[in-house]
Structures are given as C-alpha cells and as structure tokens.
PDB file of N, CA and C in Angstrom:
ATOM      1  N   UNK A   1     -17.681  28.663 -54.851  1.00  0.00           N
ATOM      2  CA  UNK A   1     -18.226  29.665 -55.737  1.00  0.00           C
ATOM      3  C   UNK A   1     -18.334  31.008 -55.036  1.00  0.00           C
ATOM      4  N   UNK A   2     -19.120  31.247 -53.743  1.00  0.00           N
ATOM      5  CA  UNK A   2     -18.887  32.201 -53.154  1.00  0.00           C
ATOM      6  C   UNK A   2     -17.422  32.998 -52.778  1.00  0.00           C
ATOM      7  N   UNK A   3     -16.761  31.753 -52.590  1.00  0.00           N
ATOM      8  CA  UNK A   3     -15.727  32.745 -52.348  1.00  0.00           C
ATOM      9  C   UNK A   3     -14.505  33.311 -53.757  1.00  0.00           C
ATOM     10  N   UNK A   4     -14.455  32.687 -54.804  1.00  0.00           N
ATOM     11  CA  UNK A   4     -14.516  33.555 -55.778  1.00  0.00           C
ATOM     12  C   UNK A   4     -14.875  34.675 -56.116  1.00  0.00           C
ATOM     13  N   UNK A   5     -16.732  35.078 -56.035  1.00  0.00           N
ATOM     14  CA  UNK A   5     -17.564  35.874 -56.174  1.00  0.00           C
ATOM     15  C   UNK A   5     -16.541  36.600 -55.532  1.00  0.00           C
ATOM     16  N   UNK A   6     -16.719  36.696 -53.974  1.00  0.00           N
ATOM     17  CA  UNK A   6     -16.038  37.798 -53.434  1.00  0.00           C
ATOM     18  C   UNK A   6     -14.422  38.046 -53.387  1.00  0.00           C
ATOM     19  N   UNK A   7     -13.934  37.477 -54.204  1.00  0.00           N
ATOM     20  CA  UNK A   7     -12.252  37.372 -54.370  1.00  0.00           C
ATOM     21  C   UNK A   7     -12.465  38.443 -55.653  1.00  0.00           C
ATOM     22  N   UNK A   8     -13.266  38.146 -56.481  1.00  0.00           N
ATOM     23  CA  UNK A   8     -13.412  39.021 -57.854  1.00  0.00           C
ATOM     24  C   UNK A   8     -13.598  40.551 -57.531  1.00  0.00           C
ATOM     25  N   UNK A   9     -14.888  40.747 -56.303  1.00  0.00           N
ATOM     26  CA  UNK A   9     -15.605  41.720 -55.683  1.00  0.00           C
ATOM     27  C   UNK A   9     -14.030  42.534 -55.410  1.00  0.00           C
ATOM     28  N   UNK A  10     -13.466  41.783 -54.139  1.00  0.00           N
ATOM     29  CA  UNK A  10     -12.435  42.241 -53.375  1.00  0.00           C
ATOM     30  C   UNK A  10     -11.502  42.928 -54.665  1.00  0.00           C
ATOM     31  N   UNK A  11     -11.107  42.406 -55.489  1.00  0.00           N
ATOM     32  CA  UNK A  11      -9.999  42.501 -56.425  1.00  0.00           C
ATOM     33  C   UNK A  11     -11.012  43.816 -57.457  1.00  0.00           C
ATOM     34  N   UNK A  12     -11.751  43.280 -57.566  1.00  0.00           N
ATOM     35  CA  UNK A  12     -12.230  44.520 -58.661  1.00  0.00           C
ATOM     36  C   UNK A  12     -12.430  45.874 -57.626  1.00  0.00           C
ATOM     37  N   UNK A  13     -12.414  46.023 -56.504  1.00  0.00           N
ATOM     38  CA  UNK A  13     -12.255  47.399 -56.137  1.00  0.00           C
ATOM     39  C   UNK A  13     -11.435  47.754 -55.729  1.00  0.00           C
ATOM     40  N   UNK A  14     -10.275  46.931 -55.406  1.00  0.00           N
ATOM     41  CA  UNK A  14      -9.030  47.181 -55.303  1.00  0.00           C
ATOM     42  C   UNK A  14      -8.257  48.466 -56.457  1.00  0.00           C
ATOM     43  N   UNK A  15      -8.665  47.423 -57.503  1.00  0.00           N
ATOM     44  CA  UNK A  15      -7.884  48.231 -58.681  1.00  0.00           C
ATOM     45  C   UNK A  15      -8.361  49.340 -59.052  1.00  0.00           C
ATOM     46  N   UNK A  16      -9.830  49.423 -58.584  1.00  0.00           N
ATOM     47  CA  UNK A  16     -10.775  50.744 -58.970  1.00  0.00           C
ATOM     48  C   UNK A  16      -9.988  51.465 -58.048  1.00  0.00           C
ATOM     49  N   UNK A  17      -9.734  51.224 -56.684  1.00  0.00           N
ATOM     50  CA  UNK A  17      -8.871  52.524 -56.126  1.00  0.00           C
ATOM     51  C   UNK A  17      -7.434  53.009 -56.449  1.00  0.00           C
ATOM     52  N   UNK A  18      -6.784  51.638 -57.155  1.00  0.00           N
ATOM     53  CA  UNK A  18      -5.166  51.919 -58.048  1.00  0.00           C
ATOM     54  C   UNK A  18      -5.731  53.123 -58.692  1.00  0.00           C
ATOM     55  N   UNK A  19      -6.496  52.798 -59.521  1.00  0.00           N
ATOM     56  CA  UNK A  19      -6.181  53.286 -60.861  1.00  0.00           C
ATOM     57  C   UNK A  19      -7.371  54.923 -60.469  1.00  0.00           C
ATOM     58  N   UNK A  20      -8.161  55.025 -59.617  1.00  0.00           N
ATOM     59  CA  UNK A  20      -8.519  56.317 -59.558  1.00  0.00           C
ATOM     60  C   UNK A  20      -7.560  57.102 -58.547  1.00  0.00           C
ATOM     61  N   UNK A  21      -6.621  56.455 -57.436  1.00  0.00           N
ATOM     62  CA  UNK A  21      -5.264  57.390 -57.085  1.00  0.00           C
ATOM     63  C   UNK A  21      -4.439  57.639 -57.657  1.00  0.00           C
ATOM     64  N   UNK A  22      -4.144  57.359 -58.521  1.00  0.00           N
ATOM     65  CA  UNK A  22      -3.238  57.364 -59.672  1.00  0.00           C
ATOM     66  C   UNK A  22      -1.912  56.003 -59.107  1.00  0.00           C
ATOM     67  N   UNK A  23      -2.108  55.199 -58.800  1.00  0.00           N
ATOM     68  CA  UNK A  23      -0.718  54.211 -58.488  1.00  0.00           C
ATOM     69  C   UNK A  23      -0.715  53.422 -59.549  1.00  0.00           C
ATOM     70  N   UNK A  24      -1.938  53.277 -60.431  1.00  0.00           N
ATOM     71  CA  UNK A  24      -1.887  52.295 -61.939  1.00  0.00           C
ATOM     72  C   UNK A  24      -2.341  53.055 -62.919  1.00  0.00           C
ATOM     73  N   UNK A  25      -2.260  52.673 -63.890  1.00  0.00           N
ATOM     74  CA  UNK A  25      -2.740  53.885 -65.088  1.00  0.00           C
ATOM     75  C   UNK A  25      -3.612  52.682 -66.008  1.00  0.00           C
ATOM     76  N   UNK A  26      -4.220  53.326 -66.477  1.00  0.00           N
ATOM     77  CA  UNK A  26      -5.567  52.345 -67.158  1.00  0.00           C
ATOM     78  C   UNK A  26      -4.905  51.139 -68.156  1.00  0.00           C
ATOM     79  N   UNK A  27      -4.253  51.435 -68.881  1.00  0.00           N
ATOM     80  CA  UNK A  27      -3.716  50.396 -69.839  1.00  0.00           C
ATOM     81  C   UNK A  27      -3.289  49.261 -69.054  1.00  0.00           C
ATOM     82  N   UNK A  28      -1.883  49.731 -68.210  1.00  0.00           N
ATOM     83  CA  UNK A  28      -1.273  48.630 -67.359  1.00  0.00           C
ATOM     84  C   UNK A  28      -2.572  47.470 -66.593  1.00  0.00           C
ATOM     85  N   UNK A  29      -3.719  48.359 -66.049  1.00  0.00           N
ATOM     86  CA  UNK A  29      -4.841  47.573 -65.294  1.00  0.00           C
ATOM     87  C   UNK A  29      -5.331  46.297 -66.347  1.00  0.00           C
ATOM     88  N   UNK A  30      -5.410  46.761 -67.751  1.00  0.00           N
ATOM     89  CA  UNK A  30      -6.415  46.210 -68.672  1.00  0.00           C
ATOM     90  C   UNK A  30      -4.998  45.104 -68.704  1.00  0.00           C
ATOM     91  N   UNK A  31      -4.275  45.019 -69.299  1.00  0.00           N
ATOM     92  CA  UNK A  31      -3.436  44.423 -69.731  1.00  0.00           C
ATOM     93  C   UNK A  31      -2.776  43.319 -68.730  1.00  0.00           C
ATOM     94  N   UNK A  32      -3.379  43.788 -67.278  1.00  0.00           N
ATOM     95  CA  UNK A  32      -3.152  42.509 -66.352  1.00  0.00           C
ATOM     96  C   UNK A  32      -4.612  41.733 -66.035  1.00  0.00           C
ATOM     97  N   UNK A  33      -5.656  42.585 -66.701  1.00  0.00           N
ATOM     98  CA  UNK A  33      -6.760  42.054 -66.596  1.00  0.00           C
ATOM     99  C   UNK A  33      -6.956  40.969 -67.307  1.00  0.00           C
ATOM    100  N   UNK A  34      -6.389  41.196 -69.088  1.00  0.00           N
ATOM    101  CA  UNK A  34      -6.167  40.049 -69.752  1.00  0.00           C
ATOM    102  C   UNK A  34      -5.816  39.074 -69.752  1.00  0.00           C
ATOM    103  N   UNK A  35      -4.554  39.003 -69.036  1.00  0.00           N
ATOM    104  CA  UNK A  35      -3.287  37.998 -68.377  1.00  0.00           C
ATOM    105  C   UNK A  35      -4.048  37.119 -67.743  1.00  0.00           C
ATOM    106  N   UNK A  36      -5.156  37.726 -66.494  1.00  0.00           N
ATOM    107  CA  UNK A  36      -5.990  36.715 -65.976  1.00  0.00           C
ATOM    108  C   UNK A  36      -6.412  36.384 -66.426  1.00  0.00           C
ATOM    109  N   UNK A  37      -7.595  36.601 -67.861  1.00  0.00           N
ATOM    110  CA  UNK A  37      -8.350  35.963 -68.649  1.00  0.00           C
ATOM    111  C   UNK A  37      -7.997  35.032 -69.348  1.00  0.00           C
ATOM    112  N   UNK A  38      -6.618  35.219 -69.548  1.00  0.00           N
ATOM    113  CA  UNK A  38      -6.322  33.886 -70.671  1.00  0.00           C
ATOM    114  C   UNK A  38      -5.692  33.198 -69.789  1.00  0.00           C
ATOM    115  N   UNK A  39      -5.136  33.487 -68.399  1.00  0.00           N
ATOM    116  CA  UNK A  39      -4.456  32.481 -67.444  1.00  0.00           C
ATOM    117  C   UNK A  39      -5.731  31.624 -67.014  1.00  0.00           C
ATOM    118  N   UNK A  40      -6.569  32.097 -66.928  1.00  0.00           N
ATOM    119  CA  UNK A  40      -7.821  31.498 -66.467  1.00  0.00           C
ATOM    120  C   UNK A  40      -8.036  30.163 -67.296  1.00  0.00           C
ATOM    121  N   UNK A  41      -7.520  30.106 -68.635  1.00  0.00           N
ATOM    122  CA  UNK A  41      -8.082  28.679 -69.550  1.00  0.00           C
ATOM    123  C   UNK A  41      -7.065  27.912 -69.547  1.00  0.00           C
ATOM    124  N   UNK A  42      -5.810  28.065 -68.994  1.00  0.00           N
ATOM    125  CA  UNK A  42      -4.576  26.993 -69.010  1.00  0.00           C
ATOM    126  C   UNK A  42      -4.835  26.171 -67.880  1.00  0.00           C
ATOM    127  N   UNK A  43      -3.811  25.195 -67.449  1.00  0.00           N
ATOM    128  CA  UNK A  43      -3.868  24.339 -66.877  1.00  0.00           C
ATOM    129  C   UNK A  43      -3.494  24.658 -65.857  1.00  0.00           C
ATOM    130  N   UNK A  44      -3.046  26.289 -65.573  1.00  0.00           N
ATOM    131  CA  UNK A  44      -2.718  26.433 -63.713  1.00  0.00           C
ATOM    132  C   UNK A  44      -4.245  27.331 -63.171  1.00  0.00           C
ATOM    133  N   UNK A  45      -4.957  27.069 -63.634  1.00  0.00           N
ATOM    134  CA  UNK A  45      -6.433  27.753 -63.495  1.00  0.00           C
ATOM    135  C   UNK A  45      -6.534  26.241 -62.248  1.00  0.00           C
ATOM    136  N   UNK A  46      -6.501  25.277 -62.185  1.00  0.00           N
ATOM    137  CA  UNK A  46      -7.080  24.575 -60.755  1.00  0.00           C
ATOM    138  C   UNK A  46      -6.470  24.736 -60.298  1.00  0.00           C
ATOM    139  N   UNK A  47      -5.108  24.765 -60.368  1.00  0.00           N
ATOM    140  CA  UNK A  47      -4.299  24.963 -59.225  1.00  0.00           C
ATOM    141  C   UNK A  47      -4.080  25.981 -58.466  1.00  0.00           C
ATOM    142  N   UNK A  48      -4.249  27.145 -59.090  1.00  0.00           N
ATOM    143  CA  UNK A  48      -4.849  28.336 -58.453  1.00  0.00           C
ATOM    144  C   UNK A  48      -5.866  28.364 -58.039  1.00  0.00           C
ATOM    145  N   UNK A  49      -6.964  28.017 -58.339  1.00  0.00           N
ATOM    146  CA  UNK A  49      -7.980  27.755 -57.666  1.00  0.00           C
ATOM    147  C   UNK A  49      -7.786  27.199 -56.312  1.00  0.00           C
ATOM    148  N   UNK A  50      -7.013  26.106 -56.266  1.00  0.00           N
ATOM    149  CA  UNK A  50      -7.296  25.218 -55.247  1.00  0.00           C
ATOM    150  C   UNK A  50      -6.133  25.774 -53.843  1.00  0.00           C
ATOM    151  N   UNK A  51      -5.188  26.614 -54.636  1.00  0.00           N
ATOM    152  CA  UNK A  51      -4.508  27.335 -53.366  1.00  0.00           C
ATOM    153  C   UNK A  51      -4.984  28.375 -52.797  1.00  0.00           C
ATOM    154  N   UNK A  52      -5.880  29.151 -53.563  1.00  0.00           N
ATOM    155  CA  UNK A  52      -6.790  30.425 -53.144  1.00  0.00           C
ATOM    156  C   UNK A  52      -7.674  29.589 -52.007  1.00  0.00           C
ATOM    157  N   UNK A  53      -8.469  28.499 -52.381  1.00  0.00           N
ATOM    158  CA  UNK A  53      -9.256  27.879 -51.896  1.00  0.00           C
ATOM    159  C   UNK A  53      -8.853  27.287 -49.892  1.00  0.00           C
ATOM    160  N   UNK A  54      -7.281  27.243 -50.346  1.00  0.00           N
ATOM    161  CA  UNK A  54      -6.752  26.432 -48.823  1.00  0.00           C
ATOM    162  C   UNK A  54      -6.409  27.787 -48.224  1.00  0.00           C
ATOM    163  N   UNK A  55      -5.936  28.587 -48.972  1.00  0.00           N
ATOM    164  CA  UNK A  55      -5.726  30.082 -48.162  1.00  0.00           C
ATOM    165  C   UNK A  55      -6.403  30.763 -47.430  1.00  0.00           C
ATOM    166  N   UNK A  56      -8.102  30.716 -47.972  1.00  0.00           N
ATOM    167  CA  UNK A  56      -8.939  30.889 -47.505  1.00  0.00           C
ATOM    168  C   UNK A  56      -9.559  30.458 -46.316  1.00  0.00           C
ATOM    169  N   UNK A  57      -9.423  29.097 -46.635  1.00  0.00           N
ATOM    170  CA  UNK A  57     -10.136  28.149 -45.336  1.00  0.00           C
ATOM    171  C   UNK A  57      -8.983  27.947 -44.518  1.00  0.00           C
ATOM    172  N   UNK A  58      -7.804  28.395 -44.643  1.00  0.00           N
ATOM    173  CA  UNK A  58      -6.580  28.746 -43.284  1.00  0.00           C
ATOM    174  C   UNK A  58      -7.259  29.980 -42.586  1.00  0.00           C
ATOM    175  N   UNK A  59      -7.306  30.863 -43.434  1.00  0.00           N
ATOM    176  CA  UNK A  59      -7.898  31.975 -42.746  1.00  0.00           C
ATOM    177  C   UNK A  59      -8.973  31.951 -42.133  1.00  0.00           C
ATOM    178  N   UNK A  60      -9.815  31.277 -42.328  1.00  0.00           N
ATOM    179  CA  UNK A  60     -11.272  31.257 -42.323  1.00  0.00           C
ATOM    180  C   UNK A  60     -11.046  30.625 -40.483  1.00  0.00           C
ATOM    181  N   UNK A  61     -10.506  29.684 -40.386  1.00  0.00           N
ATOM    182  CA  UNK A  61      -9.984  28.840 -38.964  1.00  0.00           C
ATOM    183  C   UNK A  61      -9.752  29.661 -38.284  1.00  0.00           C
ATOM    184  N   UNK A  62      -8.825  30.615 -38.475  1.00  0.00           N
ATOM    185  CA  UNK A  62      -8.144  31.325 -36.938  1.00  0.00           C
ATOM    186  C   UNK A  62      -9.136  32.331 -36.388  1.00  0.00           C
TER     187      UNK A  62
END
C-alpha cells in the first residue's frame, strides 16, 4: 500500500511538471489519466501491480 501511495505521489508530480513546462498539454495528461482509470478495473491491474511490486523490492535490495 505504501508503496503505491508513493508511486501515485511520484507520478502525480511528475506530470504536474510535464504539463506546467509545457512537454504535455492538459488534454493529452487527462486522457492518459483515464486510460489508467479504466486500466485499473481489467484484469492486468494485478499484474501490474505485482511487477511494480518486484521492481521495487529489486530496487529496494541494492
């Protein structure tokens, strides 16, 4: 759970700096924002989960 929290954190200010340098423009942001939202209720929602999850704890090791 935590590391979600801060995957969301990380990612939501990411795009806050796209889109206030100008490298994304607001629509394009929203419209991949959605993509996650509804990718989020299919059936590759664990499996993403669970590779974010090993990516993490690779990293987390070294």
């Amino acid at each position: 759970m935590a590391v979600s929290i801060s995957a969301v954190v990380l990612l939501g200010i990411l795009v806050f700096v796209l889109i206030r340098g100008g490298s994304v423009r607001l629509l394009p942001a929203l419209t991949c924002a959605g993509f996650g939202f509804f990718l989020a209720s299919t059936g590759a929602a664990p499996l993403i989960t669970t590779a974010i999850g090993t990516v993490t704890g690779w990293i987390s090791s070294i």
